[in-house]
PDB file of N, CA and C in Angstrom:
ATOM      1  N   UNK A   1     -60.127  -8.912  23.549  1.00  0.00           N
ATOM      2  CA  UNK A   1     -58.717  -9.171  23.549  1.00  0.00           C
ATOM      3  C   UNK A   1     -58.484 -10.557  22.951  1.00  0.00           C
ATOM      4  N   UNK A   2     -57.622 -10.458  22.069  1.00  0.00           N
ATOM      5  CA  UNK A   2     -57.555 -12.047  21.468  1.00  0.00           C
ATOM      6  C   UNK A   2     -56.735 -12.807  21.887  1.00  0.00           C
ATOM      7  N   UNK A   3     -56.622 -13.881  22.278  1.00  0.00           N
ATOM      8  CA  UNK A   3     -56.336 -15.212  23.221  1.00  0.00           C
ATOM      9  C   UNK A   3     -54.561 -15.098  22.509  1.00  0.00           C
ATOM     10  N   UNK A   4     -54.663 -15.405  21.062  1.00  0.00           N
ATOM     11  CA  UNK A   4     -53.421 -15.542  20.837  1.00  0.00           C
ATOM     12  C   UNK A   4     -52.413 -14.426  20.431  1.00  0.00           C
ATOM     13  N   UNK A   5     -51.248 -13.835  21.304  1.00  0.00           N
ATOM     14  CA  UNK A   5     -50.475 -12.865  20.602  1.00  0.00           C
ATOM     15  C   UNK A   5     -49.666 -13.487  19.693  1.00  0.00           C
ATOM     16  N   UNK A   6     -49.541 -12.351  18.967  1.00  0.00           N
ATOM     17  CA  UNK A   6     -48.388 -12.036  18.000  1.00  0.00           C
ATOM     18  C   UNK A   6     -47.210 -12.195  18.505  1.00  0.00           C
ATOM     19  N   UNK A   7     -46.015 -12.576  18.114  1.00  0.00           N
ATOM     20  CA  UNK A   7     -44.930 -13.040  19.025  1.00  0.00           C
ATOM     21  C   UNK A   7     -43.888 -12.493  17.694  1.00  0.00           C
ATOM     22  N   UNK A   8     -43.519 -11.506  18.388  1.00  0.00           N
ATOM     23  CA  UNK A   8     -42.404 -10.604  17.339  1.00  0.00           C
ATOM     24  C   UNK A   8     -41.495 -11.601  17.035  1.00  0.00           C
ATOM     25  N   UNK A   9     -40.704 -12.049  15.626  1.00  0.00           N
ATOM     26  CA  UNK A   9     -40.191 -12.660  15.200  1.00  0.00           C
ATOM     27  C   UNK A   9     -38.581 -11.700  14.752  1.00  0.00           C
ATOM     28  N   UNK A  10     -38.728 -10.682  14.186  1.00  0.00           N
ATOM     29  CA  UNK A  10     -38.133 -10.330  13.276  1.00  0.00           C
ATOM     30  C   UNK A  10     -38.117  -8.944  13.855  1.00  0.00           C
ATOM     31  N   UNK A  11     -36.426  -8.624  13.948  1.00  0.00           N
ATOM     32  CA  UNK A  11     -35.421  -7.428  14.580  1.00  0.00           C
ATOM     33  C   UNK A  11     -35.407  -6.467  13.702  1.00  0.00           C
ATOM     34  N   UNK A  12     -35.498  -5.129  14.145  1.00  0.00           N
ATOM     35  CA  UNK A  12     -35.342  -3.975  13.166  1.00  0.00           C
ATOM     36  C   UNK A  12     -33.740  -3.789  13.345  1.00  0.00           C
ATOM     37  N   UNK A  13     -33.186  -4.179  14.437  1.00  0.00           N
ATOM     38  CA  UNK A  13     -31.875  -3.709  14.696  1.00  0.00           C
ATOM     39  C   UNK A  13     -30.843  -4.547  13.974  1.00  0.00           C
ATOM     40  N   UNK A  14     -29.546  -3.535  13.404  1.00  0.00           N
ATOM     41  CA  UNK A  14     -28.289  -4.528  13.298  1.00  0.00           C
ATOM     42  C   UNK A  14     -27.594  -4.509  13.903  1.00  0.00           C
ATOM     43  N   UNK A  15     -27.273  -6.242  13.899  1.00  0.00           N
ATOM     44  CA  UNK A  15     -25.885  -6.505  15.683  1.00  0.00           C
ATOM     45  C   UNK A  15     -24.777  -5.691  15.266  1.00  0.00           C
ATOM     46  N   UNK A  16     -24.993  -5.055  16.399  1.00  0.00           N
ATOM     47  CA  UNK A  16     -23.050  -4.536  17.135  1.00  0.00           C
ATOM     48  C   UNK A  16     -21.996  -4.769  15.679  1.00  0.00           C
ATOM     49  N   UNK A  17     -22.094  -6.552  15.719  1.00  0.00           N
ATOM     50  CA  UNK A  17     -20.486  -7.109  15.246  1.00  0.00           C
ATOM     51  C   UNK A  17     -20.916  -7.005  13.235  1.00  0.00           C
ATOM     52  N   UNK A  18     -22.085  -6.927  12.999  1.00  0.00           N
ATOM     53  CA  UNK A  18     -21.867  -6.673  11.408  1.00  0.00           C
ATOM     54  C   UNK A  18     -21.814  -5.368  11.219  1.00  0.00           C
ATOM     55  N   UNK A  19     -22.316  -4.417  12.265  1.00  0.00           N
ATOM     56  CA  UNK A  19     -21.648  -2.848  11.764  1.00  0.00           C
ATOM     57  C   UNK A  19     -20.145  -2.337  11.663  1.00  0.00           C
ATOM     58  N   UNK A  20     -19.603  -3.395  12.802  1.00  0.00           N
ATOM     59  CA  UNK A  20     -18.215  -3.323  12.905  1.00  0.00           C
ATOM     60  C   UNK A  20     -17.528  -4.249  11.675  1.00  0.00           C
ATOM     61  N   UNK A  21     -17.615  -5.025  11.286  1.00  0.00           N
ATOM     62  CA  UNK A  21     -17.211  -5.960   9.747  1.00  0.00           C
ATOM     63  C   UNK A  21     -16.944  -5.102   8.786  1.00  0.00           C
ATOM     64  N   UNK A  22     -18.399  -4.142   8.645  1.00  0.00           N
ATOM     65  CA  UNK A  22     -18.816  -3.311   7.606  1.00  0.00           C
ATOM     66  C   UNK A  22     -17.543  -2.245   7.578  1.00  0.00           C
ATOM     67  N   UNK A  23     -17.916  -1.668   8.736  1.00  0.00           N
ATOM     68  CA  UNK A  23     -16.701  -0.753   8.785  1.00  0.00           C
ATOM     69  C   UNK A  23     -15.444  -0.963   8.397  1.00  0.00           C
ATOM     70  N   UNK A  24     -15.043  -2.171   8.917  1.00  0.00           N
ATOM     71  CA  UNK A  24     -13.473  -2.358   9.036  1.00  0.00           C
ATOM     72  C   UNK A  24     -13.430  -2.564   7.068  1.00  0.00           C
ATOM     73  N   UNK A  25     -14.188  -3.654   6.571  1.00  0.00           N
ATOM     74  CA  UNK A  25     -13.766  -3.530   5.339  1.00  0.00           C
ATOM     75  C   UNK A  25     -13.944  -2.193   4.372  1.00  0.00           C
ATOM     76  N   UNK A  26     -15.084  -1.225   4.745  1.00  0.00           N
ATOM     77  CA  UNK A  26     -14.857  -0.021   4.014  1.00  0.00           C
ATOM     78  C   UNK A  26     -13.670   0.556   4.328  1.00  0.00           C
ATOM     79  N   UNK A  27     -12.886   0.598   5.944  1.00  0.00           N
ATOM     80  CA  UNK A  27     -11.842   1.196   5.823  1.00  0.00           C
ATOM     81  C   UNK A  27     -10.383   0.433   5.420  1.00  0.00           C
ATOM     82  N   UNK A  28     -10.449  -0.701   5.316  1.00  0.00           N
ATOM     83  CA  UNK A  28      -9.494  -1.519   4.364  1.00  0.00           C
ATOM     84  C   UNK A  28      -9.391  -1.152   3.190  1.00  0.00           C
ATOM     85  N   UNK A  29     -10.485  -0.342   2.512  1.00  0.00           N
ATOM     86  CA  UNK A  29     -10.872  -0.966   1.345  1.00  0.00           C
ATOM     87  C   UNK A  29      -9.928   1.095   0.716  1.00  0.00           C
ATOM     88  N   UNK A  30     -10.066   1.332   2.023  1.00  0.00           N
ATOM     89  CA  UNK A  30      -9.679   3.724   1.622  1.00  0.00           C
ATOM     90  C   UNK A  30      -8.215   3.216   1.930  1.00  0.00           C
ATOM     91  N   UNK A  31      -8.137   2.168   2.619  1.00  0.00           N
ATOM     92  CA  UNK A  31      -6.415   2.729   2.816  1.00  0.00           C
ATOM     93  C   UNK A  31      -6.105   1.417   1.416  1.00  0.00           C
ATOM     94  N   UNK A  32      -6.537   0.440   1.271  1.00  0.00           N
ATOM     95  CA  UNK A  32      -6.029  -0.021  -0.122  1.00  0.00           C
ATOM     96  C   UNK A  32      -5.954   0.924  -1.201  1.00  0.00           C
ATOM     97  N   UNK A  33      -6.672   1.523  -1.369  1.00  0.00           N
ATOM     98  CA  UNK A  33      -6.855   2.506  -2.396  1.00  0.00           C
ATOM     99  C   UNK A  33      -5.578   3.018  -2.133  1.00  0.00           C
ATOM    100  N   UNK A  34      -5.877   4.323  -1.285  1.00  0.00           N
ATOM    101  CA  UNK A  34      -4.310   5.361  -0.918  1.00  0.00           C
ATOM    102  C   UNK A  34      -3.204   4.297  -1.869  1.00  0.00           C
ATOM    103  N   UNK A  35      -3.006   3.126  -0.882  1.00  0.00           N
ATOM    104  CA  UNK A  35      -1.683   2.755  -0.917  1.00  0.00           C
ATOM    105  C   UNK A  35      -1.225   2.412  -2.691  1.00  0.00           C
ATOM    106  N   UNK A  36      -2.631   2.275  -3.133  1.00  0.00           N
ATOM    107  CA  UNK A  36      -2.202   1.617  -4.821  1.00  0.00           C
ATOM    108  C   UNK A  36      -2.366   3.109  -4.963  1.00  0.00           C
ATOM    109  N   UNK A  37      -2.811   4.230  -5.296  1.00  0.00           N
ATOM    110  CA  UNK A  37      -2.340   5.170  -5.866  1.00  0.00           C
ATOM    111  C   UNK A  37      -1.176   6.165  -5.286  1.00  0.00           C
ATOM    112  N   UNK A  38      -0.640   5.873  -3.997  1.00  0.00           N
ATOM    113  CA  UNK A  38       0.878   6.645  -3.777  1.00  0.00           C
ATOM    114  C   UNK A  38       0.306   7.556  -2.968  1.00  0.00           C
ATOM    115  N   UNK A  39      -0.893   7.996  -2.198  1.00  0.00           N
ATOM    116  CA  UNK A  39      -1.216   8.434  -1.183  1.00  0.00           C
ATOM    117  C   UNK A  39      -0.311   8.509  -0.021  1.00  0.00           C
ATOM    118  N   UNK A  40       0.371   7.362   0.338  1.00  0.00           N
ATOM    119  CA  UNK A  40       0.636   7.351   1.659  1.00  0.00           C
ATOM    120  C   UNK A  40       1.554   7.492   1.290  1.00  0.00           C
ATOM    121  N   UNK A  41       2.457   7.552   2.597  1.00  0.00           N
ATOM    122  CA  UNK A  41       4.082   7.780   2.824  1.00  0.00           C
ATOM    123  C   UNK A  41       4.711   6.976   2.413  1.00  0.00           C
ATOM    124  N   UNK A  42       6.029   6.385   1.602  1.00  0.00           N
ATOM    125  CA  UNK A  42       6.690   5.440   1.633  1.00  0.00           C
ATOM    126  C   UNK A  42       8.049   5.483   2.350  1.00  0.00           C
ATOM    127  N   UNK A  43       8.702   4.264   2.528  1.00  0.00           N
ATOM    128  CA  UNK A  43       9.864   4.431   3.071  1.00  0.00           C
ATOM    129  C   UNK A  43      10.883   4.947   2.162  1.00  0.00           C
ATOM    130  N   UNK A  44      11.280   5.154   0.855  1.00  0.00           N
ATOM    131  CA  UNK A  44      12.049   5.935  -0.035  1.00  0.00           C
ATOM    132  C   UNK A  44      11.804   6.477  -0.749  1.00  0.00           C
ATOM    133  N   UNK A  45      11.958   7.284  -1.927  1.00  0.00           N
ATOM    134  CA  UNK A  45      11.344   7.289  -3.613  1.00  0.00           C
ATOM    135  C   UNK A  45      10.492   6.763  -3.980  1.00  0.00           C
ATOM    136  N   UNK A  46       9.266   6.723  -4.834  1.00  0.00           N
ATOM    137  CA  UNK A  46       8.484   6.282  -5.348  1.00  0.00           C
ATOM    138  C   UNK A  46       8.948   5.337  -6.486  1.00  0.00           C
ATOM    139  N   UNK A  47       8.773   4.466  -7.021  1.00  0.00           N
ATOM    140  CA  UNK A  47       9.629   3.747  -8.094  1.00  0.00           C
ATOM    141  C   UNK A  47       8.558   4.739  -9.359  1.00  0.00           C
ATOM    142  N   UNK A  48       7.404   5.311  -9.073  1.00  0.00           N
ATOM    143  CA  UNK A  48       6.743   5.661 -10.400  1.00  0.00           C
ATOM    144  C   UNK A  48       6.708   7.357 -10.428  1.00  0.00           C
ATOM    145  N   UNK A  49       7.779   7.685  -9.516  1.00  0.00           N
ATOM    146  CA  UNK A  49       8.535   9.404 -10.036  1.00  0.00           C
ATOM    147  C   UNK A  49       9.003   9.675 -11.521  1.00  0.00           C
ATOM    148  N   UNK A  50       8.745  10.917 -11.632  1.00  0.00           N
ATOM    149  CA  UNK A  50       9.601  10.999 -12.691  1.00  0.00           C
ATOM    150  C   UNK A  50      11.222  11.334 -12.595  1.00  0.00           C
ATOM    151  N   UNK A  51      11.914  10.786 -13.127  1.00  0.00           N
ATOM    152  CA  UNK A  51      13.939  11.568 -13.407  1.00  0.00           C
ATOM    153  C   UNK A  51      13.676  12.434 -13.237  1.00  0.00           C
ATOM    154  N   UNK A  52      14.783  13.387 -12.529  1.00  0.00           N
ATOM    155  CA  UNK A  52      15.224  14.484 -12.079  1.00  0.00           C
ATOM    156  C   UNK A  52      15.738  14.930 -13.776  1.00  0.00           C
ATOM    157  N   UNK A  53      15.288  16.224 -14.451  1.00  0.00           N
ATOM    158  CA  UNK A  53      15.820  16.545 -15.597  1.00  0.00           C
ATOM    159  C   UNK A  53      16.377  17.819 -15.399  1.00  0.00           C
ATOM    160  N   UNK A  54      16.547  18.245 -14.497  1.00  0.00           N
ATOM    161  CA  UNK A  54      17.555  19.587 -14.181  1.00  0.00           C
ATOM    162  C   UNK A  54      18.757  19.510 -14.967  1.00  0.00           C
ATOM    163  N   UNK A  55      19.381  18.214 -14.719  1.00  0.00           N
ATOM    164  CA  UNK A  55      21.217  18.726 -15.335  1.00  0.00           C
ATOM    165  C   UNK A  55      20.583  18.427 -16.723  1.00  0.00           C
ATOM    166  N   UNK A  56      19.751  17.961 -17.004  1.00  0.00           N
ATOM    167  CA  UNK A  56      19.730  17.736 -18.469  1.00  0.00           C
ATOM    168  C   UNK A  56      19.107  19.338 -19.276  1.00  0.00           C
ATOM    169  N   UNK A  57      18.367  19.902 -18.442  1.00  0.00           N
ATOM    170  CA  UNK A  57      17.805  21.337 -19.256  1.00  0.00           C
ATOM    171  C   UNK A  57      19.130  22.272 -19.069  1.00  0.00           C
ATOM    172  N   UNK A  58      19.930  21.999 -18.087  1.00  0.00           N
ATOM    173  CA  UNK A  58      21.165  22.989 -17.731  1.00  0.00           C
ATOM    174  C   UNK A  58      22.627  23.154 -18.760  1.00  0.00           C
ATOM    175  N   UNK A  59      22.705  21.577 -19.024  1.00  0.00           N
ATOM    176  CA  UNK A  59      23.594  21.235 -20.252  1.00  0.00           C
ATOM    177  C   UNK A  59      23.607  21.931 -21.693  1.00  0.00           C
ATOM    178  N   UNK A  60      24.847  22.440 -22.075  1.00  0.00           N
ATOM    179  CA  UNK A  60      24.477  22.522 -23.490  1.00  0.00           C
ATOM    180  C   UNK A  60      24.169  21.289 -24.252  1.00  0.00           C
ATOM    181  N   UNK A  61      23.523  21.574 -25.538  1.00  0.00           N
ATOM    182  CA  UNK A  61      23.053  20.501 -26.421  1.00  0.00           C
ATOM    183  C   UNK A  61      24.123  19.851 -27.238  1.00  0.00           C
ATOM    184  N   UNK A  62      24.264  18.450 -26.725  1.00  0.00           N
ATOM    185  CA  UNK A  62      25.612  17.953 -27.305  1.00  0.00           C
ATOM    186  C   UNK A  62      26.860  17.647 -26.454  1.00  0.00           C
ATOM    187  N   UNK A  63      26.331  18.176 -25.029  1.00  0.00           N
ATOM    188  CA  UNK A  63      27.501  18.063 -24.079  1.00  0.00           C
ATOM    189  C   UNK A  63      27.252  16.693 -23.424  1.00  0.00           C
ATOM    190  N   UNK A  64      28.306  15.851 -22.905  1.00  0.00           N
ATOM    191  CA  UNK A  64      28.110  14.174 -21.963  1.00  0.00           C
ATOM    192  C   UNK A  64      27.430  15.240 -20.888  1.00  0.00           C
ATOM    193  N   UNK A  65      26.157  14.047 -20.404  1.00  0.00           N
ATOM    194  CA  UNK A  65      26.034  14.239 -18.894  1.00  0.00           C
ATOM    195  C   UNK A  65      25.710  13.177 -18.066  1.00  0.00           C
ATOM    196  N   UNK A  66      26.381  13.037 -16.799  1.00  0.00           N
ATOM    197  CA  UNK A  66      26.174  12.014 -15.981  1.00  0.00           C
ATOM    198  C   UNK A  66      24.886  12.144 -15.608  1.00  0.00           C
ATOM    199  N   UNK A  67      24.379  10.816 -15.628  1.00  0.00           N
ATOM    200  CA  UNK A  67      23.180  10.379 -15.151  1.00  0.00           C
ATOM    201  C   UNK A  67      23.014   9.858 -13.553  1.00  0.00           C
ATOM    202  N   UNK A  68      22.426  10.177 -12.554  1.00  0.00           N
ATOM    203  CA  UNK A  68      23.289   9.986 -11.029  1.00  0.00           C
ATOM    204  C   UNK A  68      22.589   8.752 -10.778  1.00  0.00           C
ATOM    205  N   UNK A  69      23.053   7.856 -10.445  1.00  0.00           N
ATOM    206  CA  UNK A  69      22.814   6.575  -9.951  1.00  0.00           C
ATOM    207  C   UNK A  69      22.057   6.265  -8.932  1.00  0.00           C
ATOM    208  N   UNK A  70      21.163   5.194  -9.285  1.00  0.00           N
ATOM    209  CA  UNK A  70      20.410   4.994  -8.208  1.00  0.00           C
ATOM    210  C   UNK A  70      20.732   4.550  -6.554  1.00  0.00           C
ATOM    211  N   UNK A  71      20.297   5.006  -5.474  1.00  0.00           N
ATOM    212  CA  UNK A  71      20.398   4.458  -4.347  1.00  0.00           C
ATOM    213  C   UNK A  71      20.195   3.260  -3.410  1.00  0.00           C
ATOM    214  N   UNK A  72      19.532   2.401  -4.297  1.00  0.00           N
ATOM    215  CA  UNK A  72      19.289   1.410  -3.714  1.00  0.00           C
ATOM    216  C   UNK A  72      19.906   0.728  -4.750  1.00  0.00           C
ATOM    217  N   UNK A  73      20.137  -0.100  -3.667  1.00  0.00           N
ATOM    218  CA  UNK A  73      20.888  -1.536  -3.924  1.00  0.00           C
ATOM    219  C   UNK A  73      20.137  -2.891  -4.240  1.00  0.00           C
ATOM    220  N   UNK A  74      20.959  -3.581  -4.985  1.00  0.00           N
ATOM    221  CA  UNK A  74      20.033  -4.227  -5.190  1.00  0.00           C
ATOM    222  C   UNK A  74      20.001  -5.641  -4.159  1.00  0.00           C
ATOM    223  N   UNK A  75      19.165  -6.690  -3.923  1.00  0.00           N
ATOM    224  CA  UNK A  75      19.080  -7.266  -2.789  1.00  0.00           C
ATOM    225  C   UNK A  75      20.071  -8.447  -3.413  1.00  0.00           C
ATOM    226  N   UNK A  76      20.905  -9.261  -2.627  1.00  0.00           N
ATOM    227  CA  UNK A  76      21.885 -10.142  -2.680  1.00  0.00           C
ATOM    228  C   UNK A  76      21.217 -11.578  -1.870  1.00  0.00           C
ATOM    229  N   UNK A  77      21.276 -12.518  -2.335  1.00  0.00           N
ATOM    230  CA  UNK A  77      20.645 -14.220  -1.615  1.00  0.00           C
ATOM    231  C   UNK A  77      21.533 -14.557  -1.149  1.00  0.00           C
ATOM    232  N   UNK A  78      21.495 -14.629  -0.113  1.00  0.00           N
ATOM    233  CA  UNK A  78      22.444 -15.588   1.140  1.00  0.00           C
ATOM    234  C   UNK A  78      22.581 -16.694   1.290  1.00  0.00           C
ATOM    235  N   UNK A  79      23.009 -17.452   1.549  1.00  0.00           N
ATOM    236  CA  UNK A  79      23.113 -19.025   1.538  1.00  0.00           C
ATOM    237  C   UNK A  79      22.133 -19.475   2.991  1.00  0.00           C
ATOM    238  N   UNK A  80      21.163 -20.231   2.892  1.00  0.00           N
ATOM    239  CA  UNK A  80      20.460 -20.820   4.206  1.00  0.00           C
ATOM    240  C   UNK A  80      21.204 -21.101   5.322  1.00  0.00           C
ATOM    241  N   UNK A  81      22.404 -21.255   5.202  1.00  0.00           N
ATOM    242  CA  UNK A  81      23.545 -22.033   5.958  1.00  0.00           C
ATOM    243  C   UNK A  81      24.912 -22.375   5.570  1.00  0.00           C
ATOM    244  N   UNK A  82      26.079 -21.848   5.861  1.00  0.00           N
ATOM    245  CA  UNK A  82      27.400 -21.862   6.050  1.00  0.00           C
ATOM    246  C   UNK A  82      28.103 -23.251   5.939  1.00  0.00           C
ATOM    247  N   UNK A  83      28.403 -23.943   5.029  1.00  0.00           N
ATOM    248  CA  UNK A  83      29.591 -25.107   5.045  1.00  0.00           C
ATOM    249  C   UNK A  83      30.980 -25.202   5.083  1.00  0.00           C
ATOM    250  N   UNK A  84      31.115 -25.445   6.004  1.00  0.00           N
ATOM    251  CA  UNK A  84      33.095 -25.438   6.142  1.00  0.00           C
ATOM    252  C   UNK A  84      33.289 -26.355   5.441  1.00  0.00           C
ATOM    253  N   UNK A  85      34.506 -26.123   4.640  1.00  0.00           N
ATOM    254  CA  UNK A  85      35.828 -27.254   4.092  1.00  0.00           C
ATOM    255  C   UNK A  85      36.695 -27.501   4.784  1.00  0.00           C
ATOM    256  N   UNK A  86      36.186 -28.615   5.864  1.00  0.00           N
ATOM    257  CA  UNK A  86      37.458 -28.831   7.000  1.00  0.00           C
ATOM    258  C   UNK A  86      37.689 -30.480   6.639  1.00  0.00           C
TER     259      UNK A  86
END
């Protein structure tokens, strides 16, 4: 039997908290994706739909047709703070 052991240095295992890192950024990384290609749900319209071309195939050729206006509004800047002229 030899006097001096071997004194394990070096873990086969990986900690707990870098499997969990790993994870979280692969799944950051599926829902980044989704969200840049239009996967997920949005709260309105897509801005990269295509026009509705119904009234336009329905029209005769040569006839006006209204184009229907968009729904959103556009956003308005408020003043930081209110000054009276008193």
């Amino acid at each position: 039997m030899p006097i001096i052991q071997k004194i394990p240095t070096v873990s086969n295992r990986i900690h707990p908290l870098a499997i969990g890192a790993a994870g979280s950024v692969i799944l950051l990384c599926v829902v980044a994706t989704a969200a840049i290609l239009g996967w997920l749900p949005g709260r309105g319209p897509s801005p990269y739909t295509a026009p509705d071309t119904s009234a336009l195939s329905s029209a005769p050729p040569g006839a006006p047709v209204a184009v229907p206006a968009t729904t959103r509004q556009p956003r308005v800047r408020r003043a930081a703070h209110l000054t009276s002229s008193t």
